[in-house]
C-alpha atoms as a PDB file:
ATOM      1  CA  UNK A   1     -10.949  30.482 -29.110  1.00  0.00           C
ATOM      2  CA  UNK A   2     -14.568  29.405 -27.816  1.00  0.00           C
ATOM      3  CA  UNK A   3     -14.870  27.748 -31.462  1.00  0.00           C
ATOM      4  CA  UNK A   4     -12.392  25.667 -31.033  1.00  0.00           C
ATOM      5  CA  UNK A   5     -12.637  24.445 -26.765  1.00  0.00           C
ATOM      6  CA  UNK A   6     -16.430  23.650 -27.955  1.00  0.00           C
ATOM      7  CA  UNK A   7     -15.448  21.929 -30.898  1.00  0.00           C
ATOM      8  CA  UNK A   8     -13.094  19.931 -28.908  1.00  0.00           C
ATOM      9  CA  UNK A   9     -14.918  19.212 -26.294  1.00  0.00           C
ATOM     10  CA  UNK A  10     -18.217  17.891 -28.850  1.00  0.00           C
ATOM     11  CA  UNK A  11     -15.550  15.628 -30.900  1.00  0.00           C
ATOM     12  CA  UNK A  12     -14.909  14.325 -27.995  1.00  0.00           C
ATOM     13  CA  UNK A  13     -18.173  13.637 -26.621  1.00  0.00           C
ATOM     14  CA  UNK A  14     -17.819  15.751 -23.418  1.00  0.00           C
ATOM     15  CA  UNK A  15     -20.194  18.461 -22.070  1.00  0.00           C
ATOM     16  CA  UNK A  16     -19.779  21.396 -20.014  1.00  0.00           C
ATOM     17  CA  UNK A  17     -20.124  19.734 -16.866  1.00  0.00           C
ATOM     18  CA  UNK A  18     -17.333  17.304 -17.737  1.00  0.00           C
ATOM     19  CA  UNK A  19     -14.933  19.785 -18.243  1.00  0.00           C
ATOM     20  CA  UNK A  20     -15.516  21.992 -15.614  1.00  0.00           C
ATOM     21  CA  UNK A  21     -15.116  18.918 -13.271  1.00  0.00           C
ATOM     22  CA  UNK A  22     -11.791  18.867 -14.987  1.00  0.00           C
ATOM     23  CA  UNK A  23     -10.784  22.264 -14.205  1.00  0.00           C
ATOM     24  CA  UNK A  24     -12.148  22.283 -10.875  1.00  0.00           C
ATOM     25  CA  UNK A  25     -14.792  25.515 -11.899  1.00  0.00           C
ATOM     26  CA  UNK A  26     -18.206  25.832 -12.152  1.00  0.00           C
ATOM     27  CA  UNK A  27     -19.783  24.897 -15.609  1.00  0.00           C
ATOM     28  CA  UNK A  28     -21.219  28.796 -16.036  1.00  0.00           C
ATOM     29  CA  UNK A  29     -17.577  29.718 -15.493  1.00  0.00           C
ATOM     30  CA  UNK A  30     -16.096  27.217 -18.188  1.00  0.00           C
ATOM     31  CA  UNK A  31     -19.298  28.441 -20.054  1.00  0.00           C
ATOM     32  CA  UNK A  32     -17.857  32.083 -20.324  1.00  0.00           C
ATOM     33  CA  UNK A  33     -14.598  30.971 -21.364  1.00  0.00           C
ATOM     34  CA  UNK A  34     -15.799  29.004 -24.325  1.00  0.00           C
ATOM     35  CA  UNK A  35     -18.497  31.722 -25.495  1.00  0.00           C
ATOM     36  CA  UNK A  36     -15.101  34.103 -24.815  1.00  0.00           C
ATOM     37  CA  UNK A  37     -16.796  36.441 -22.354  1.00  0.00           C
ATOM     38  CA  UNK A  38     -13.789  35.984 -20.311  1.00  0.00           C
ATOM     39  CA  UNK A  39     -10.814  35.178 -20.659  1.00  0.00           C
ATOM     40  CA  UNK A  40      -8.959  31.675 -19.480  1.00  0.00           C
ATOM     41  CA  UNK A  41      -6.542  31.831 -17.395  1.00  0.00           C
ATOM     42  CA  UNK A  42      -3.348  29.893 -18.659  1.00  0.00           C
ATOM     43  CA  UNK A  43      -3.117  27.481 -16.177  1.00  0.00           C
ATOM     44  CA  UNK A  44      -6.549  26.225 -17.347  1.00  0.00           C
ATOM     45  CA  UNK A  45      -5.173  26.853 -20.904  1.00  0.00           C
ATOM     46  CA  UNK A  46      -2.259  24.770 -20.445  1.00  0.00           C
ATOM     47  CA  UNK A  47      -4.495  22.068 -18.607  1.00  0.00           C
ATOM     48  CA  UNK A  48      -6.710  22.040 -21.730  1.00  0.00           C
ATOM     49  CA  UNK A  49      -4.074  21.759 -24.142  1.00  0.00           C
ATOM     50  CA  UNK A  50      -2.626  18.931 -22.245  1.00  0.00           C
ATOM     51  CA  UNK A  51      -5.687  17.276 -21.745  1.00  0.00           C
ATOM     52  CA  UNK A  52      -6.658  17.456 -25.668  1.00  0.00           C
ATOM     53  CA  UNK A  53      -3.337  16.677 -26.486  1.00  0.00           C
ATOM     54  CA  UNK A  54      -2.701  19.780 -28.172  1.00  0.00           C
ATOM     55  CA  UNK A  55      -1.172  23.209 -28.516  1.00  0.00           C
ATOM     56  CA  UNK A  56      -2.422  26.075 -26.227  1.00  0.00           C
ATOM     57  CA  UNK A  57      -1.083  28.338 -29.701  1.00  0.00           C
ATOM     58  CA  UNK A  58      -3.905  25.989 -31.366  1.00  0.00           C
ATOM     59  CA  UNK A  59      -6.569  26.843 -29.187  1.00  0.00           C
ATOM     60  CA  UNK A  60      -5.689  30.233 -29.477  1.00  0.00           C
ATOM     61  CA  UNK A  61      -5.498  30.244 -33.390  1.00  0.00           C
ATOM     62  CA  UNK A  62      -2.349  31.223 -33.307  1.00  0.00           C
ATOM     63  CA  UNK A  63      -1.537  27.735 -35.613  1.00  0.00           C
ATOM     64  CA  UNK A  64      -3.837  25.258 -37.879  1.00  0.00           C
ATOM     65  CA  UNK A  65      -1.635  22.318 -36.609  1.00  0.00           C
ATOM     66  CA  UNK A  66      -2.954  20.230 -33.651  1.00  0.00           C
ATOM     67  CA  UNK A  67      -0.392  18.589 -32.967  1.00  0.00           C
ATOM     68  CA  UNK A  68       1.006  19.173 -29.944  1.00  0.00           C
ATOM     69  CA  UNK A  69       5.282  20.694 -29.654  1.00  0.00           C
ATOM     70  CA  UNK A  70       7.467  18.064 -28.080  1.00  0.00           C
ATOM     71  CA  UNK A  71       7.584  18.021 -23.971  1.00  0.00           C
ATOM     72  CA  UNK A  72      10.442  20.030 -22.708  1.00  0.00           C
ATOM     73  CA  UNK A  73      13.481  17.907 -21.228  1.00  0.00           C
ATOM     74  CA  UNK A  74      13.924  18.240 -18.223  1.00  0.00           C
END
């Protein structure tokens, strides 16, 4: 997973700091989810997902395809 939040994150010119603002953490926290020395909560997951526009399944490698699934009806 840390490969792909970091590679993310660079393709979209962010660092650390920026994302931890995001998630309302501290940028060594963020640090040890991206480096997986923890693991993420998935409410940060989620968050992530949504704010990359992608699949929490793709940032876990559980798919290749970026894309993100269709929003749920409500």
């Amino acid at each position: 997973m840390e490969t792909r939040l970091r590679n993310l994150r660079e393709d979209n010119d962010l660092n650390q700091t920026d994302i931890s603002k995001l998630l309302n953490i501290s940028q060594v926290a963020y640090s040890h989810y991206e480096l997986n020395k923890r693991n993420i909560p998935l409410d940060l997951l989620s968050k992530l997902a949504d704010y990359y526009n992608t699949s929490i399944d793709y940032l876990v490698f559980r798919t290749n395809e970026k894309k993100p699934y269709p929003k749920a009806k409500k």
